[in-house]
N, C-alpha and C. Protein backbone atom coordinates (compact mmCIF):
# COMPACT_ATOMS: atom_id res chain seq x y z
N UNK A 1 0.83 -1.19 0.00
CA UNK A 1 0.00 0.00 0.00
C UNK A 1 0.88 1.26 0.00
N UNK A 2 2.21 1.41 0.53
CA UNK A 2 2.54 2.05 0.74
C UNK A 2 3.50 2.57 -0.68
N UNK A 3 3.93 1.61 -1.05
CA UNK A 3 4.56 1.81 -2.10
C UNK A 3 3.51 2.16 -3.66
N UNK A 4 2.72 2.00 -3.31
CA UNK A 4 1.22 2.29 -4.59
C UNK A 4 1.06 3.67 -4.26
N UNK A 5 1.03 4.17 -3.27
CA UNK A 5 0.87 5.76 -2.92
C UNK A 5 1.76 6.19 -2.96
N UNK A 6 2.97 6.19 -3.46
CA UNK A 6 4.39 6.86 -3.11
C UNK A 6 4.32 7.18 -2.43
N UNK A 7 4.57 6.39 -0.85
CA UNK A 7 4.79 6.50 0.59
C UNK A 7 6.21 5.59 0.84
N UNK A 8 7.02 5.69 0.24
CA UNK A 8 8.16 4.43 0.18
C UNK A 8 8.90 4.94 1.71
N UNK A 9 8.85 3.28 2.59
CA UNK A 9 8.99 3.27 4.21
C UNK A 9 8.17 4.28 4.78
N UNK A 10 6.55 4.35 4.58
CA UNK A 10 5.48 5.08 5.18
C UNK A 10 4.49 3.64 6.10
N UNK A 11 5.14 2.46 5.61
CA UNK A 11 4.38 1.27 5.97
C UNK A 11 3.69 1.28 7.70
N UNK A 12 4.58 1.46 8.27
CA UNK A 12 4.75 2.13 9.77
C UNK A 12 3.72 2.55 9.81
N UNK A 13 3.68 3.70 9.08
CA UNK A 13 3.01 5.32 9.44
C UNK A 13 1.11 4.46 9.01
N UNK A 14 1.21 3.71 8.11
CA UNK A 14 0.02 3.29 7.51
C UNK A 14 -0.72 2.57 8.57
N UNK A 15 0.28 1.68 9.18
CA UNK A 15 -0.16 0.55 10.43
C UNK A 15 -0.98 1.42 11.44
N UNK A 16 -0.02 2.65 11.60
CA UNK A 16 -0.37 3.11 12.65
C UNK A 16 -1.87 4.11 12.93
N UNK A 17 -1.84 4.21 11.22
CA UNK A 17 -3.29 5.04 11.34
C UNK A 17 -4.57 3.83 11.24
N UNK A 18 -4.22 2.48 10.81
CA UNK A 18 -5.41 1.36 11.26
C UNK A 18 -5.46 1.12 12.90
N UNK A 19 -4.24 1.20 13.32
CA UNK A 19 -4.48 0.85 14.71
C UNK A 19 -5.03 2.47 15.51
N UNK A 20 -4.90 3.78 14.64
CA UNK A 20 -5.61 4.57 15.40
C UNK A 20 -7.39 4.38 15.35
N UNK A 21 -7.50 4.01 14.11
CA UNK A 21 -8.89 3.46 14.00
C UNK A 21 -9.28 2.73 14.93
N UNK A 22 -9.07 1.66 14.90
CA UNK A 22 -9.20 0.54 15.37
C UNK A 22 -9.84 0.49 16.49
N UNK A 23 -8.87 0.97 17.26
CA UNK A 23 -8.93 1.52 18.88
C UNK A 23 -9.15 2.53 19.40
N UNK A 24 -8.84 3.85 18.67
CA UNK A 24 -9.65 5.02 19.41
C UNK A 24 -8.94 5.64 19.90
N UNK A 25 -7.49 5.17 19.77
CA UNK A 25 -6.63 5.47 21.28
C UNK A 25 -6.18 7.10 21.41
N UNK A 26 -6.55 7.95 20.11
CA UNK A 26 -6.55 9.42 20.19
C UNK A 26 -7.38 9.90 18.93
N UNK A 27 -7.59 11.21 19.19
CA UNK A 27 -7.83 11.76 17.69
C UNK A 27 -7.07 11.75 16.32
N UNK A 28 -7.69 11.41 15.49
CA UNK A 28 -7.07 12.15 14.52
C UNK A 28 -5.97 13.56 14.19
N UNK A 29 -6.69 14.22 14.73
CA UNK A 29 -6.11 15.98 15.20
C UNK A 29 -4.61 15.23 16.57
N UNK A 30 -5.05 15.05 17.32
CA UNK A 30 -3.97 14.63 17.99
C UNK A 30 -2.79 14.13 17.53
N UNK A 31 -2.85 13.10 16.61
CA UNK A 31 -2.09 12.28 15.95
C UNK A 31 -1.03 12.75 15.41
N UNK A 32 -1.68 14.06 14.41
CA UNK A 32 -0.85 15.03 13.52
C UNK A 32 -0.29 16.15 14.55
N UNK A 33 -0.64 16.45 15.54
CA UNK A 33 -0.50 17.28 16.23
C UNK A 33 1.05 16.57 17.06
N UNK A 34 0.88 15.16 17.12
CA UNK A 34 1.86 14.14 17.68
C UNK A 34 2.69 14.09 16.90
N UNK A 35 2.92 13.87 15.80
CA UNK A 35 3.64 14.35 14.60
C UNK A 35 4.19 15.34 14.01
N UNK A 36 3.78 16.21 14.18
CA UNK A 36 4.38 17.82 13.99
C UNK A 36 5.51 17.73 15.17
N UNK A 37 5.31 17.01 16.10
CA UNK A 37 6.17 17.37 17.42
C UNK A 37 7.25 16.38 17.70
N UNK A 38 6.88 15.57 17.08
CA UNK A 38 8.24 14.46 17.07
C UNK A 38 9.14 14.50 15.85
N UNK A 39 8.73 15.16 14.62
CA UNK A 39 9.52 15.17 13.42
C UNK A 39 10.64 16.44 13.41
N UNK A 40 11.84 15.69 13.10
CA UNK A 40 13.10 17.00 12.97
C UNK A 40 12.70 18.10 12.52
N UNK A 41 12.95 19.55 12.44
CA UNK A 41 12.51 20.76 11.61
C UNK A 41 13.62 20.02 10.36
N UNK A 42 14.60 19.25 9.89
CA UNK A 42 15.13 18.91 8.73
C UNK A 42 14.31 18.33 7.71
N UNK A 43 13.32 17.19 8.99
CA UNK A 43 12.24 16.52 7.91
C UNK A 43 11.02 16.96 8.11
N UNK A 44 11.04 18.11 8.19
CA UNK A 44 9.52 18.71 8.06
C UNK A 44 8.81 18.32 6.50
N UNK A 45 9.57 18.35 5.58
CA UNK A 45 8.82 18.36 4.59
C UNK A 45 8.08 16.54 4.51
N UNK A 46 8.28 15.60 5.36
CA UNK A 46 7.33 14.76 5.16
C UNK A 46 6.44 14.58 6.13
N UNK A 47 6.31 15.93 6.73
CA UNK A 47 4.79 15.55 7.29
C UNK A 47 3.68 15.26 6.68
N UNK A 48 3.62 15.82 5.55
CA UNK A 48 2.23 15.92 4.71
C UNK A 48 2.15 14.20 4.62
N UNK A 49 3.36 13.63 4.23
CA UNK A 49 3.35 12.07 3.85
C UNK A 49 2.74 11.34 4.60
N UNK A 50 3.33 11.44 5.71
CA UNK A 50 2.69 11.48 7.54
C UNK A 50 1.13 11.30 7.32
N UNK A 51 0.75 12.26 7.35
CA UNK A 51 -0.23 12.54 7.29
C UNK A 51 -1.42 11.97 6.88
N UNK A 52 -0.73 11.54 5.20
CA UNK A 52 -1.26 10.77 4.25
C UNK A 52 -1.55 9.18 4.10
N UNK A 53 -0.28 8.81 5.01
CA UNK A 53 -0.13 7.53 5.36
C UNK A 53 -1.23 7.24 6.46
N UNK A 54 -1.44 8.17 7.55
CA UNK A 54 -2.62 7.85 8.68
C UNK A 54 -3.73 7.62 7.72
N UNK A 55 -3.89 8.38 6.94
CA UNK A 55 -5.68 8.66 6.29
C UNK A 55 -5.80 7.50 6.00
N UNK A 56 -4.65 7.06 4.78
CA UNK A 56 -4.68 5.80 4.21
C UNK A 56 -4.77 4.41 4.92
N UNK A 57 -4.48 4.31 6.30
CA UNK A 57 -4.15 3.02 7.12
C UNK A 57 -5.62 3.69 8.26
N UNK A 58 -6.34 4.74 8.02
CA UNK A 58 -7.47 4.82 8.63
C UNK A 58 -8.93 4.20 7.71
N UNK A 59 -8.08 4.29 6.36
CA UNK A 59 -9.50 4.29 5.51
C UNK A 59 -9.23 2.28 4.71
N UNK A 60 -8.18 1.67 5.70
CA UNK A 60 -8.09 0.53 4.96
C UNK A 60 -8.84 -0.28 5.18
């Protein structure tokens, strides 16, 4: 999946937005908000990927 979306090593990021589903265990908004805050200011530019990868492993 990850590699069909050009998410190459987003696999993680995909898991992790089924298991946010799944379980509930935060918001959505949280998630990214969790993300903005753990990612280097170097790799800022793949948050959006981030991002993309939750939706995708939310909507699998």
């Amino acid at each position: 999946m990850a590699d069909d979306n050009a998410l190459k090593g987003g696999s993680n990021i995909i898991l992790l937005g089924k298991l946010l589903k799944e379980t509930n265990i935060c918001s959505l908004d949280t998630m990214k908000k969790a993300i903005e805050k753990v990612v280097p200011p170097k790799k800022a530019a793949l948050i959006p990927n981030n991002y993309k990868a939750i939706e995708l492993g939310m909507n699998a």
